[in-house]
N, C-alpha and C. Protein backbone atom coordinates (compact mmCIF):
# COMPACT_ATOMS: atom_id res chain seq x y z
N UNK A 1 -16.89 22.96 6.97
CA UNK A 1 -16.67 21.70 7.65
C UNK A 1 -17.03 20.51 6.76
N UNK A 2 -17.75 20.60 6.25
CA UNK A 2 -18.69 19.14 5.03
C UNK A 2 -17.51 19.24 4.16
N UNK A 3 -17.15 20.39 3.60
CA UNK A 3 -15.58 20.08 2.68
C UNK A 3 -14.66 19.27 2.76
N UNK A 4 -14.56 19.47 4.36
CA UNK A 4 -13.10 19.08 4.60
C UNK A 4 -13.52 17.71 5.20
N UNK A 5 -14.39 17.49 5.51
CA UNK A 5 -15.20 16.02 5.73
C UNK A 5 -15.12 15.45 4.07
N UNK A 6 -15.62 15.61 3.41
CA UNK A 6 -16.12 15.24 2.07
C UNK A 6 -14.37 15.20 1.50
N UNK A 7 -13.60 16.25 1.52
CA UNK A 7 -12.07 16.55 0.87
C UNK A 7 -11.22 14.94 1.53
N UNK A 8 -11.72 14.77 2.79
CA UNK A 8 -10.66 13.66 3.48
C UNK A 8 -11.00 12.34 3.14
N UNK A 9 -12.67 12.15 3.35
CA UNK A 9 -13.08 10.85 2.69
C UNK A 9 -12.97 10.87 1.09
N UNK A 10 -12.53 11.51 0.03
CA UNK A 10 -12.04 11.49 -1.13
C UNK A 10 -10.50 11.28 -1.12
N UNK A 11 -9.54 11.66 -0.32
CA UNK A 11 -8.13 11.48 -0.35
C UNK A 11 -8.01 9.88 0.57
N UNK A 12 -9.16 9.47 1.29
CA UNK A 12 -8.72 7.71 1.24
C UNK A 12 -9.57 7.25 -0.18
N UNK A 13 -10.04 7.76 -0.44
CA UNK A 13 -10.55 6.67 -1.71
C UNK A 13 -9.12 6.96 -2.73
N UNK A 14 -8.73 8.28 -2.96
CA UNK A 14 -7.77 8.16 -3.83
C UNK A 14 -6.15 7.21 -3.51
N UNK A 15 -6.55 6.72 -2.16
CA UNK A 15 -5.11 6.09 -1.74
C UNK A 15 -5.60 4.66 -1.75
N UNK A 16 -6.82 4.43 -2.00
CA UNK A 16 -7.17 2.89 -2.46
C UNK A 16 -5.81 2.22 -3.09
N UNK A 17 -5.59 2.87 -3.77
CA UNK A 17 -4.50 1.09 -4.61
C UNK A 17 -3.38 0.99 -3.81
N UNK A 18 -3.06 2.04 -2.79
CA UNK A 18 -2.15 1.81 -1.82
C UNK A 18 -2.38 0.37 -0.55
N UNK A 19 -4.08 0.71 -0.67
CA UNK A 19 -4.45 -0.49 0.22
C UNK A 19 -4.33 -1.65 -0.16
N UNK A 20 -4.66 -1.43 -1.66
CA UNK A 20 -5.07 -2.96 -2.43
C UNK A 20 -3.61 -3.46 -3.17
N UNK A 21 -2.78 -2.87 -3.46
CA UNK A 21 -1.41 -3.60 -3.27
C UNK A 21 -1.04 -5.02 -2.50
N UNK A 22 -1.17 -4.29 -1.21
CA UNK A 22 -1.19 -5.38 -0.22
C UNK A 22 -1.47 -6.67 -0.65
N UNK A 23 -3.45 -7.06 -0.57
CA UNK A 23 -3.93 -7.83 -0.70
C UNK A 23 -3.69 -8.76 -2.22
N UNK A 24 -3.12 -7.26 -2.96
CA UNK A 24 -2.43 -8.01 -4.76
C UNK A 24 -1.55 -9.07 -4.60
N UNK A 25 -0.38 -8.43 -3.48
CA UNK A 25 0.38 -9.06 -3.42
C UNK A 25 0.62 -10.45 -2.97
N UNK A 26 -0.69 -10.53 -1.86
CA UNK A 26 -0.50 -12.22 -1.52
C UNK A 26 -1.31 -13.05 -2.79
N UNK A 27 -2.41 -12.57 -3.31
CA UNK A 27 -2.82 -13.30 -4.64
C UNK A 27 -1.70 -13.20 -5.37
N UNK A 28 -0.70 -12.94 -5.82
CA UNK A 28 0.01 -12.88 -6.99
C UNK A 28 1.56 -13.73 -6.51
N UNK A 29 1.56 -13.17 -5.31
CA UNK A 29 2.96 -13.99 -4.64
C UNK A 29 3.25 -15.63 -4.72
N UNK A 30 4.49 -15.66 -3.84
CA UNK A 30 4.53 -16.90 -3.93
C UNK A 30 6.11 -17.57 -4.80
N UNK A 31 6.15 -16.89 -5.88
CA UNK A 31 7.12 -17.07 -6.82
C UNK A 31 8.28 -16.40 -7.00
N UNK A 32 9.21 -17.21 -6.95
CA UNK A 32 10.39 -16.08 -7.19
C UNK A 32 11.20 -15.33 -5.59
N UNK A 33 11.41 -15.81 -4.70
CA UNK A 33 11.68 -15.38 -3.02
C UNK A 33 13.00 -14.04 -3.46
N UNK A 34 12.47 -13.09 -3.01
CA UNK A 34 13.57 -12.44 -2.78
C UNK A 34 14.61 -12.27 -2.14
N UNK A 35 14.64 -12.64 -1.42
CA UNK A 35 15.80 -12.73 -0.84
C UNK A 35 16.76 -14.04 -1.36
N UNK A 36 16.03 -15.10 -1.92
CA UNK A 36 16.44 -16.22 -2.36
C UNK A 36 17.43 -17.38 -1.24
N UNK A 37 16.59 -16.85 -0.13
CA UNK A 37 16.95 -17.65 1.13
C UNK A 37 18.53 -16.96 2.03
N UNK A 38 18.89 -15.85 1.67
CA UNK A 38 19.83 -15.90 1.77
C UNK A 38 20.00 -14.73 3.60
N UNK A 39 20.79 -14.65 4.01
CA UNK A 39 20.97 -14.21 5.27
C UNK A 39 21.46 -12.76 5.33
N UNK A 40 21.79 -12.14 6.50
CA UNK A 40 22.20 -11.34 7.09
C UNK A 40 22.41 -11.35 8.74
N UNK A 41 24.10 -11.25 9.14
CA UNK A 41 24.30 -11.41 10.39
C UNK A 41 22.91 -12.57 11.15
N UNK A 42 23.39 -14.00 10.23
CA UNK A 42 22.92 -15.32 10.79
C UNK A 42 20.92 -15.17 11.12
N UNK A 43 20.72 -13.83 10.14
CA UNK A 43 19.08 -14.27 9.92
C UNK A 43 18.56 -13.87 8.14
N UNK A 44 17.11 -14.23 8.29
CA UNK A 44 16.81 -14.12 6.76
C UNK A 44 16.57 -12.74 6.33
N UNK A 45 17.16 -12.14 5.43
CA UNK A 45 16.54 -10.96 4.92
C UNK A 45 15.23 -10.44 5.01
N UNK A 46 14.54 -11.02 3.92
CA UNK A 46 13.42 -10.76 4.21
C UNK A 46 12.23 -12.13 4.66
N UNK A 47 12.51 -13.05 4.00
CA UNK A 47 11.66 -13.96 4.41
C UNK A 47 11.17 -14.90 3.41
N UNK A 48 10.37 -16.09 2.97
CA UNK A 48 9.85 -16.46 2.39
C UNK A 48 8.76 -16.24 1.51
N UNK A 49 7.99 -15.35 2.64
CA UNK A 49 6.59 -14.04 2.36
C UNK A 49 7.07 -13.06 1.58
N UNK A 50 7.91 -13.15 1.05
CA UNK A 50 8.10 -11.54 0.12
C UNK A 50 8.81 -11.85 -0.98
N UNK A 51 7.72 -11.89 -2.30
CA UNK A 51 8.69 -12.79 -3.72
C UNK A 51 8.43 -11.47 -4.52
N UNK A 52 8.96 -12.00 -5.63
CA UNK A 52 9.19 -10.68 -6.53
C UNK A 52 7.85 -10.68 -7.51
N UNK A 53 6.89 -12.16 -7.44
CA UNK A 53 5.64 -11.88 -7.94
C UNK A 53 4.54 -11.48 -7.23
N UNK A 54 5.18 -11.31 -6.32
CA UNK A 54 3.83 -10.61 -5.46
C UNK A 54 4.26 -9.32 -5.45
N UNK A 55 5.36 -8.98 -5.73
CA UNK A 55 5.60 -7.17 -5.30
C UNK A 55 5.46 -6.67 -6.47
N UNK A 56 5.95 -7.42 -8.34
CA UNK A 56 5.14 -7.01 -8.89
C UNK A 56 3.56 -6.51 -9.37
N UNK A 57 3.31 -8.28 -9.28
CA UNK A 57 1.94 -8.04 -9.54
C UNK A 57 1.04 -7.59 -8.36
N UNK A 58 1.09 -7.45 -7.26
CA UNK A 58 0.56 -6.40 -6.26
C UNK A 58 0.41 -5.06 -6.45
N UNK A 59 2.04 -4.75 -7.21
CA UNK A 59 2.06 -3.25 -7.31
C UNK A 59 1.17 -3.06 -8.36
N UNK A 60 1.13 -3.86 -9.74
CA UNK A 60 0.13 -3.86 -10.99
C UNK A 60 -1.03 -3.39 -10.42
N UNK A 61 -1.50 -4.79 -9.66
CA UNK A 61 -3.16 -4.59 -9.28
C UNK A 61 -3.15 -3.15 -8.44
N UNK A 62 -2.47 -2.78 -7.84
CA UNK A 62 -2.38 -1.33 -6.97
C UNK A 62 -2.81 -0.23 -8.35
N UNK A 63 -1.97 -0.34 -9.32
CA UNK A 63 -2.04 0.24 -10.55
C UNK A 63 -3.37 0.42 -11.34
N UNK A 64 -3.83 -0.98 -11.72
CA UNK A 64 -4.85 -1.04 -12.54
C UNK A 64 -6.19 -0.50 -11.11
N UNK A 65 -6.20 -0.87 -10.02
CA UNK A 65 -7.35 -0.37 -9.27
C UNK A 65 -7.27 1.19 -9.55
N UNK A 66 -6.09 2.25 -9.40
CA UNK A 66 -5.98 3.32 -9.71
C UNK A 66 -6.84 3.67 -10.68
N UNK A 67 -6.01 3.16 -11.84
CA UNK A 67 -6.73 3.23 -13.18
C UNK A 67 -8.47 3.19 -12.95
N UNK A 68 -8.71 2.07 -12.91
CA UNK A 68 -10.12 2.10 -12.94
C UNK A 68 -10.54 3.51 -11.56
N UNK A 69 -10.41 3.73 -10.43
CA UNK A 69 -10.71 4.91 -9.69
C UNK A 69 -10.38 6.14 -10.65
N UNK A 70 -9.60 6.53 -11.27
CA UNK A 70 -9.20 7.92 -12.16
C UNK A 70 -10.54 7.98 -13.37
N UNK A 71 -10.95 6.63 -13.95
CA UNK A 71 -11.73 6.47 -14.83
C UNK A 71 -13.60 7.26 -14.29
N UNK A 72 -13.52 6.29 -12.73
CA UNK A 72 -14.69 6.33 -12.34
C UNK A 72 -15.08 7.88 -11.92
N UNK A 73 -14.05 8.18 -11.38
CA UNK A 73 -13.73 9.91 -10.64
C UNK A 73 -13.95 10.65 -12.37
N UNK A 74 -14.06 10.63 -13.47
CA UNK A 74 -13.70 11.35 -14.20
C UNK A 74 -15.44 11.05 -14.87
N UNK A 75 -15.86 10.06 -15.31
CA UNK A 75 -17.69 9.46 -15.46
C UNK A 75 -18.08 10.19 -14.62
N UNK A 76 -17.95 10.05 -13.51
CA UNK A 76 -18.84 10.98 -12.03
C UNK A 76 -18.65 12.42 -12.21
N UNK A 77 -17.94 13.08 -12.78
CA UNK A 77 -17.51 14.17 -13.24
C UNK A 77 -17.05 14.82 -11.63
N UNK A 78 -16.37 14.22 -10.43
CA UNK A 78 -16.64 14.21 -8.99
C UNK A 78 -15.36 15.73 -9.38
N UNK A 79 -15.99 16.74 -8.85
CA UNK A 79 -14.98 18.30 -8.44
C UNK A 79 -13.79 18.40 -7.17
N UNK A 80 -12.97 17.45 -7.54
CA UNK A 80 -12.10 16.76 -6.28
C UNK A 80 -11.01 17.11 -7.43
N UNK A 81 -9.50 17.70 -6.34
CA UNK A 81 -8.36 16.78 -7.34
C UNK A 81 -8.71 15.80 -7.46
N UNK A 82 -8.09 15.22 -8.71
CA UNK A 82 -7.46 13.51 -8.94
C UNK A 82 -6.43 13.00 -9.27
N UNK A 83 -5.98 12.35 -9.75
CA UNK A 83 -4.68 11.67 -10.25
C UNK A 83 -3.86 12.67 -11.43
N UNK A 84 -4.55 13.33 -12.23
CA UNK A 84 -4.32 13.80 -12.90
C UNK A 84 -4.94 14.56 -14.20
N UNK A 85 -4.59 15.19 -14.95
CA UNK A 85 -5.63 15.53 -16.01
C UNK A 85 -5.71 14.17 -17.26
N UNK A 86 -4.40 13.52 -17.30
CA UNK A 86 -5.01 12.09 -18.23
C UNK A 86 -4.54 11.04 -17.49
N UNK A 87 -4.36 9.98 -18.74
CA UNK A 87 -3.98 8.86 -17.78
C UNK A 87 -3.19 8.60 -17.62
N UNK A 88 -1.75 8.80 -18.26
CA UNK A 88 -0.45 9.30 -17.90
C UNK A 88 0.16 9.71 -17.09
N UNK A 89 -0.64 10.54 -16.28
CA UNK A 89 -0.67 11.92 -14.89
C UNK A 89 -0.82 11.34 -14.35
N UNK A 90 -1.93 9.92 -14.24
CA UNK A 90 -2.24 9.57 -13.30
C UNK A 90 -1.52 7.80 -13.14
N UNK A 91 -1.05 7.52 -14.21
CA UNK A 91 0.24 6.72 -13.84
C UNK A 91 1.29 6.86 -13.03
N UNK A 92 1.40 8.22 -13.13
CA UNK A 92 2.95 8.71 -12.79
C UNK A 92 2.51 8.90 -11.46
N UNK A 93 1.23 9.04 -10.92
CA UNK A 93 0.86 9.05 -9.78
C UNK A 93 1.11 7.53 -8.91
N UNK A 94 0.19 6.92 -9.76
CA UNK A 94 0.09 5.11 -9.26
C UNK A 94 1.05 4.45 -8.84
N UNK A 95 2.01 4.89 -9.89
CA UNK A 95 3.43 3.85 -9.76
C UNK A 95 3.98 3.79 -8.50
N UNK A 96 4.14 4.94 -8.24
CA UNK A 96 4.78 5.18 -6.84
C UNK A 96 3.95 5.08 -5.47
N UNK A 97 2.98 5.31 -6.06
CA UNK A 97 1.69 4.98 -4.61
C UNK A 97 1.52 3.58 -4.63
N UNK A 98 1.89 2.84 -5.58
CA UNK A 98 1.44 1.34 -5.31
C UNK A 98 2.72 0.27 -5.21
N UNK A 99 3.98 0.93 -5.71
CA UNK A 99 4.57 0.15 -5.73
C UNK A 99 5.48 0.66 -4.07
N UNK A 100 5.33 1.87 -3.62
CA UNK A 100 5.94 2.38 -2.73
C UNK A 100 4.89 1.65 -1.39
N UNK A 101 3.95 1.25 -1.51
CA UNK A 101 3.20 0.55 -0.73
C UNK A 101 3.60 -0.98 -0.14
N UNK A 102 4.30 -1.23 -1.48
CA UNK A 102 4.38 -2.92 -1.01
C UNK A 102 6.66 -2.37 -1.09
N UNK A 103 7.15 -1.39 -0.95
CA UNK A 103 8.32 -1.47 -0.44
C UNK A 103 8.14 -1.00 0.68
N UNK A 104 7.14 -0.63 1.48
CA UNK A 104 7.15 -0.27 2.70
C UNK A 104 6.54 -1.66 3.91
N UNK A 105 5.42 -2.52 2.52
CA UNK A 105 5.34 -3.55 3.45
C UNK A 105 7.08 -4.33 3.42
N UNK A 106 7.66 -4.51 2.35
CA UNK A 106 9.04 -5.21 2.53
C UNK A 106 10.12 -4.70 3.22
N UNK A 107 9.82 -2.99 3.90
CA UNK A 107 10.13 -2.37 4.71
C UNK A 107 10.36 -3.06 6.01
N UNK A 108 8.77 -3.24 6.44
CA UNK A 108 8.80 -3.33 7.73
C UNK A 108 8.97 -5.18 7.98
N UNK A 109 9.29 -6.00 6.88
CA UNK A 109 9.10 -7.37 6.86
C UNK A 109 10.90 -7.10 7.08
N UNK A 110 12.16 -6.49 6.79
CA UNK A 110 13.50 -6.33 7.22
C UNK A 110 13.54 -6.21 7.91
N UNK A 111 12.31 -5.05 8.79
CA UNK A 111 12.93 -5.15 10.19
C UNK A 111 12.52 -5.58 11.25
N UNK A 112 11.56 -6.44 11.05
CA UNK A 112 11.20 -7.51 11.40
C UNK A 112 11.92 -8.61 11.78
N UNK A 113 12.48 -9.26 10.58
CA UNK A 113 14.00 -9.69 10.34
C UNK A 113 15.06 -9.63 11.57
N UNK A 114 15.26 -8.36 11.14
CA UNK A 114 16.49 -7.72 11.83
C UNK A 114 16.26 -8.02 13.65
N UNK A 115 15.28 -7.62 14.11
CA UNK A 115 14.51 -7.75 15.78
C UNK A 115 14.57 -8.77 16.04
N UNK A 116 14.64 -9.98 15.25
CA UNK A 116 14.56 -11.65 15.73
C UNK A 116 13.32 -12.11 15.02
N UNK A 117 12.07 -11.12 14.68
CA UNK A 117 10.41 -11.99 14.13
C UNK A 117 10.31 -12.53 13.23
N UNK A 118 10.12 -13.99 13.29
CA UNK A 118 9.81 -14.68 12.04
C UNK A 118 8.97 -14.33 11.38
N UNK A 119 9.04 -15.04 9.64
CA UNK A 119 7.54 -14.44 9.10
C UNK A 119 6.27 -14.97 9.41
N UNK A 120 5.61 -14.54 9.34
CA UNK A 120 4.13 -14.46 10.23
C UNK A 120 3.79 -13.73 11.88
N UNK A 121 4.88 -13.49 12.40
CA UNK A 121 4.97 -12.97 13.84
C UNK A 121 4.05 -11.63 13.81
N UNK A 122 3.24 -11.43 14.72
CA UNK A 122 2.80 -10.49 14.86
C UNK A 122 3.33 -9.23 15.00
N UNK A 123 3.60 -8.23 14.27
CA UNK A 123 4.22 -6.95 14.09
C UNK A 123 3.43 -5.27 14.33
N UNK A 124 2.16 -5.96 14.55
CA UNK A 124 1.33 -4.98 14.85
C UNK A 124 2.16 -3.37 13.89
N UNK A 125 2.86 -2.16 14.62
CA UNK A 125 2.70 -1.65 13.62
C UNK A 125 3.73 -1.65 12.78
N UNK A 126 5.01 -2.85 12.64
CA UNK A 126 5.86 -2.76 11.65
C UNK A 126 4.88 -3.34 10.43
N UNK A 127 3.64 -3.94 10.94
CA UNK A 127 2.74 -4.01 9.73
C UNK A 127 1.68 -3.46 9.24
N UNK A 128 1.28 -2.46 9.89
CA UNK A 128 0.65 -1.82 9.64
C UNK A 128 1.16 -0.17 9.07
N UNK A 129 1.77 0.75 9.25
CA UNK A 129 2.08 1.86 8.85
C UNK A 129 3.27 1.64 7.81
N UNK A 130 4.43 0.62 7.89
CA UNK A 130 5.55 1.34 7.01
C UNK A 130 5.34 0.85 5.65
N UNK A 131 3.91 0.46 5.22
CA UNK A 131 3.66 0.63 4.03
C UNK A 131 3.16 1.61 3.32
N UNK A 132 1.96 2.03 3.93
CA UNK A 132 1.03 3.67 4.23
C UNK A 132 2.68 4.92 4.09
N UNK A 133 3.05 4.60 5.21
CA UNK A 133 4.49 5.80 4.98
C UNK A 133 5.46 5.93 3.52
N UNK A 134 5.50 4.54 3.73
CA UNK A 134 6.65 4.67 2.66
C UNK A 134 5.51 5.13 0.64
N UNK A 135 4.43 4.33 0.91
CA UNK A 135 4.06 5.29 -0.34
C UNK A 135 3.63 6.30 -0.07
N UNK A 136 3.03 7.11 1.00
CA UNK A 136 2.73 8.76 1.02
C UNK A 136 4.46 9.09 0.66
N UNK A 137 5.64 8.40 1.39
CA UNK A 137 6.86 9.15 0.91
C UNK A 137 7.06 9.35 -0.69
N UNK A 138 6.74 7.76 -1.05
CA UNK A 138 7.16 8.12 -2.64
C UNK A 138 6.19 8.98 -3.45
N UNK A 139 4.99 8.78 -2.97
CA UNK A 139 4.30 10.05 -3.89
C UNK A 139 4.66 11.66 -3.65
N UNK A 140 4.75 11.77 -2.55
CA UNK A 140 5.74 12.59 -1.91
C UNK A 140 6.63 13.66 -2.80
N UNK A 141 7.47 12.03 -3.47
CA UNK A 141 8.97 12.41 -4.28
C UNK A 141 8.93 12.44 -5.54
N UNK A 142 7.82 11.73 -5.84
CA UNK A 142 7.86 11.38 -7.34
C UNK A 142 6.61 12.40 -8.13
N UNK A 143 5.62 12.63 -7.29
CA UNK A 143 4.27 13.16 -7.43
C UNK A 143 3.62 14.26 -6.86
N UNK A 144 4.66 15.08 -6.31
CA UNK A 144 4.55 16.20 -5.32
C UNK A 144 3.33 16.91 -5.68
N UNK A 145 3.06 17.65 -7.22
CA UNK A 145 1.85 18.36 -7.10
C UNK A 145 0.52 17.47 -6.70
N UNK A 146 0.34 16.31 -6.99
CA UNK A 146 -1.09 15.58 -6.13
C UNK A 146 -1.14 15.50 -5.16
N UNK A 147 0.27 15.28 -4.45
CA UNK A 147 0.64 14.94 -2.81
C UNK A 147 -0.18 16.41 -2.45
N UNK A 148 0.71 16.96 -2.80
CA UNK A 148 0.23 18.36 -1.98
C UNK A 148 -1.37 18.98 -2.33
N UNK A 149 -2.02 19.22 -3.22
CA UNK A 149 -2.96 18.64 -3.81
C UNK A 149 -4.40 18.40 -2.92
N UNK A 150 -3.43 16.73 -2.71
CA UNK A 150 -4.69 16.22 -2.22
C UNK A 150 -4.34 15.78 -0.39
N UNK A 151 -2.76 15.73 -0.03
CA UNK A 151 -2.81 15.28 0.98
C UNK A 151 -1.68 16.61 2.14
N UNK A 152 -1.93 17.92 1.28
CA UNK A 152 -1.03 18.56 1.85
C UNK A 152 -1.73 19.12 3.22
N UNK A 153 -2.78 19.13 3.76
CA UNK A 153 -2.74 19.80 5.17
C UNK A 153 -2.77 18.39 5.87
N UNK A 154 -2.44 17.66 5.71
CA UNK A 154 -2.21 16.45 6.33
C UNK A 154 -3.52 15.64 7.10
N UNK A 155 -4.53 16.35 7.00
CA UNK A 155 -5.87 15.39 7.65
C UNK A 155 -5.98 14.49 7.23
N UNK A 156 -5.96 14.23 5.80
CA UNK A 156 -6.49 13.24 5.22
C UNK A 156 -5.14 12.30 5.53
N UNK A 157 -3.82 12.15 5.65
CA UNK A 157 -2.88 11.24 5.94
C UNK A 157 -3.33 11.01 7.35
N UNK A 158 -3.30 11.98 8.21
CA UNK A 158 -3.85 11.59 9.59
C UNK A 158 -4.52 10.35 9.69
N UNK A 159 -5.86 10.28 9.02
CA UNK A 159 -7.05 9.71 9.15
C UNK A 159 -6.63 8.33 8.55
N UNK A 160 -6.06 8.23 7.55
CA UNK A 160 -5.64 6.89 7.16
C UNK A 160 -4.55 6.36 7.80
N UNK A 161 -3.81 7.03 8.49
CA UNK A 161 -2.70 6.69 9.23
C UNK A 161 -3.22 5.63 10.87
N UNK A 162 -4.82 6.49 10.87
CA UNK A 162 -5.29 5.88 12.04
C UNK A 162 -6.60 4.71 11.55
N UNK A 163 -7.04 4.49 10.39
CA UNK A 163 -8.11 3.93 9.86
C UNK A 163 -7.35 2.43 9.58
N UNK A 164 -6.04 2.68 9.05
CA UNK A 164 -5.31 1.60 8.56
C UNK A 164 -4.88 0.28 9.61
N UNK A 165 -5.01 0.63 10.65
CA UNK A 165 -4.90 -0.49 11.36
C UNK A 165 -6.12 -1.53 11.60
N UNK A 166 -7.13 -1.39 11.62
CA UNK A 166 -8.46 -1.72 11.53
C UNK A 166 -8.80 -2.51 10.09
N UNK A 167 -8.54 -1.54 9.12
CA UNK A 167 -8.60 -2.14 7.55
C UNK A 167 -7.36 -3.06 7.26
N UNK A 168 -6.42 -3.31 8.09
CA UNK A 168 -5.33 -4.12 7.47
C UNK A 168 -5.93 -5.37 8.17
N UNK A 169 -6.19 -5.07 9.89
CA UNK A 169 -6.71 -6.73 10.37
C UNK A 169 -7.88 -7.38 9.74
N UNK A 170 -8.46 -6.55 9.37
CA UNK A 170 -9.89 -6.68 8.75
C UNK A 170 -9.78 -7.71 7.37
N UNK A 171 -9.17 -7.13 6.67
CA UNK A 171 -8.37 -8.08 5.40
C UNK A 171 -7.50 -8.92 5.91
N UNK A 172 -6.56 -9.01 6.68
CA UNK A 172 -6.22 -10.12 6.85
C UNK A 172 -6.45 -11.63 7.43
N UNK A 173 -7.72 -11.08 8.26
CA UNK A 173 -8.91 -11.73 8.48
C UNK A 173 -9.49 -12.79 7.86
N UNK A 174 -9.96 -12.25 6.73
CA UNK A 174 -10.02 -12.67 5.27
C UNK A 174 -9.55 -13.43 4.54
N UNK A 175 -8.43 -12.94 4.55
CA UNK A 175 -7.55 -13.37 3.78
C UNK A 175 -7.05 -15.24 4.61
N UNK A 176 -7.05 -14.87 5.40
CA UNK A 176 -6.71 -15.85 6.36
C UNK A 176 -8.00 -17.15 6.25
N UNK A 177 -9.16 -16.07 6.39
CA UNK A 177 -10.43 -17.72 6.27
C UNK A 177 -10.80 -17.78 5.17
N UNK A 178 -10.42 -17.36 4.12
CA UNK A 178 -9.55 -17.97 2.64
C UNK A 178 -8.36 -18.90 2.32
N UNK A 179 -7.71 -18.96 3.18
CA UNK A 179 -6.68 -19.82 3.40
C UNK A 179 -5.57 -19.33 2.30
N UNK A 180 -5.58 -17.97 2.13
CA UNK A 180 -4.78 -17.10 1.28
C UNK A 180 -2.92 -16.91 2.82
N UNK A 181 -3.66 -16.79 3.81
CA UNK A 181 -2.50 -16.29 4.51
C UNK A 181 -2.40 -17.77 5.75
N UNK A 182 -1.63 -17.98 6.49
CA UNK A 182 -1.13 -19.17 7.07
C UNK A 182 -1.53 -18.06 8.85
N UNK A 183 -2.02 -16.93 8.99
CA UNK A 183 -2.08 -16.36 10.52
C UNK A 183 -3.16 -14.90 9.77
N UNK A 184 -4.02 -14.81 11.29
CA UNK A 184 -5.02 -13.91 10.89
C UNK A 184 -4.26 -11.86 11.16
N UNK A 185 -2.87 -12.36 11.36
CA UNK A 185 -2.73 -10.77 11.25
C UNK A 185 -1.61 -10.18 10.06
């Protein structure tokens, strides 16, 4: 039982840069609108909130937090999978866990869109899970032996699947009495 306690609270620490994407992305955003204002059946694609420097450099910082976690997991000498045996392995891990994070937040910001919600509207869980989903998908596709690994009997997705709503208001919270975001959800 302590394993699989100890195994699950190690598979959210390893999905950290999935979280911290997010928060990359509004520090880094701003520049560059993707959608570039443009429509679909008389609404906005995606929105004003979703530029191409925040989905880069979000996905980066998603990246480099990796990095530094693969570094720290490897000093600790911690007997857990990890990302990989170098740092390469564990790129090929990141990329897709961090950048598949913030296409799942631009996921659920389309269909958002699409329903009538402006940006900032409260989306409860089009904002909360189809970021979490869409990078467990891409690691999924791109990274299968860690997926399975580290998140194949599915507890540990469980648990973040249900932790993540709490940790997203929580930061956006934040983020908000920072005057980083224009609404506290």
């Amino acid at each position: 039982m302590g394993n699989i306690i100890l195994f699950t609270i190690y598979g959210i620490i390893l999905f950290a840069p999935a979280f911290i994407a997010n928060p990359g992305a509004v520090i880094t955003g701003g520049h560059f609108v993707m959608d570039m204002g443009k429509t679909y059946r008389g609404k906005r694609i995606l929105g004003d909130g979703k530029s191409w420097s925040g989905f880069i450099g979000g996905s980066l910082i998603g990246v480099l937090s990796g990095i530094i976690i693969y570094y720290a997991v490897h000093i600790l000498n911690i007997p857990y999978p990890d990302y990989g045996k170098n740092l390469l392995d564990a790129v090929l891990v990141l990329i897709p866990m961090s950048f598949g994070s913030l296409l799942g937040d631009i996921t659920g910001s389309f269909v958002k869109r699409r329903i009538g919600m402006k940006r900032g509207a409260k989306g409860s869980i089009l904002d909360q899970w189809p970021f979490v989903l869409v990078s467990f998908f891409m690691v999924f596709i791109f990274a299968r032996p860690f997926f399975i690994s580290v998140y194949g009997d599915l507890l540990p997705v469980i648990v973040i699947l249900v932790i993540t709503p709490p940790i997203h208001r929580g930061v956006n919270i934040l983020a908000y009495k920072f005057k980083m975001k224009d609404v506290p959800w």
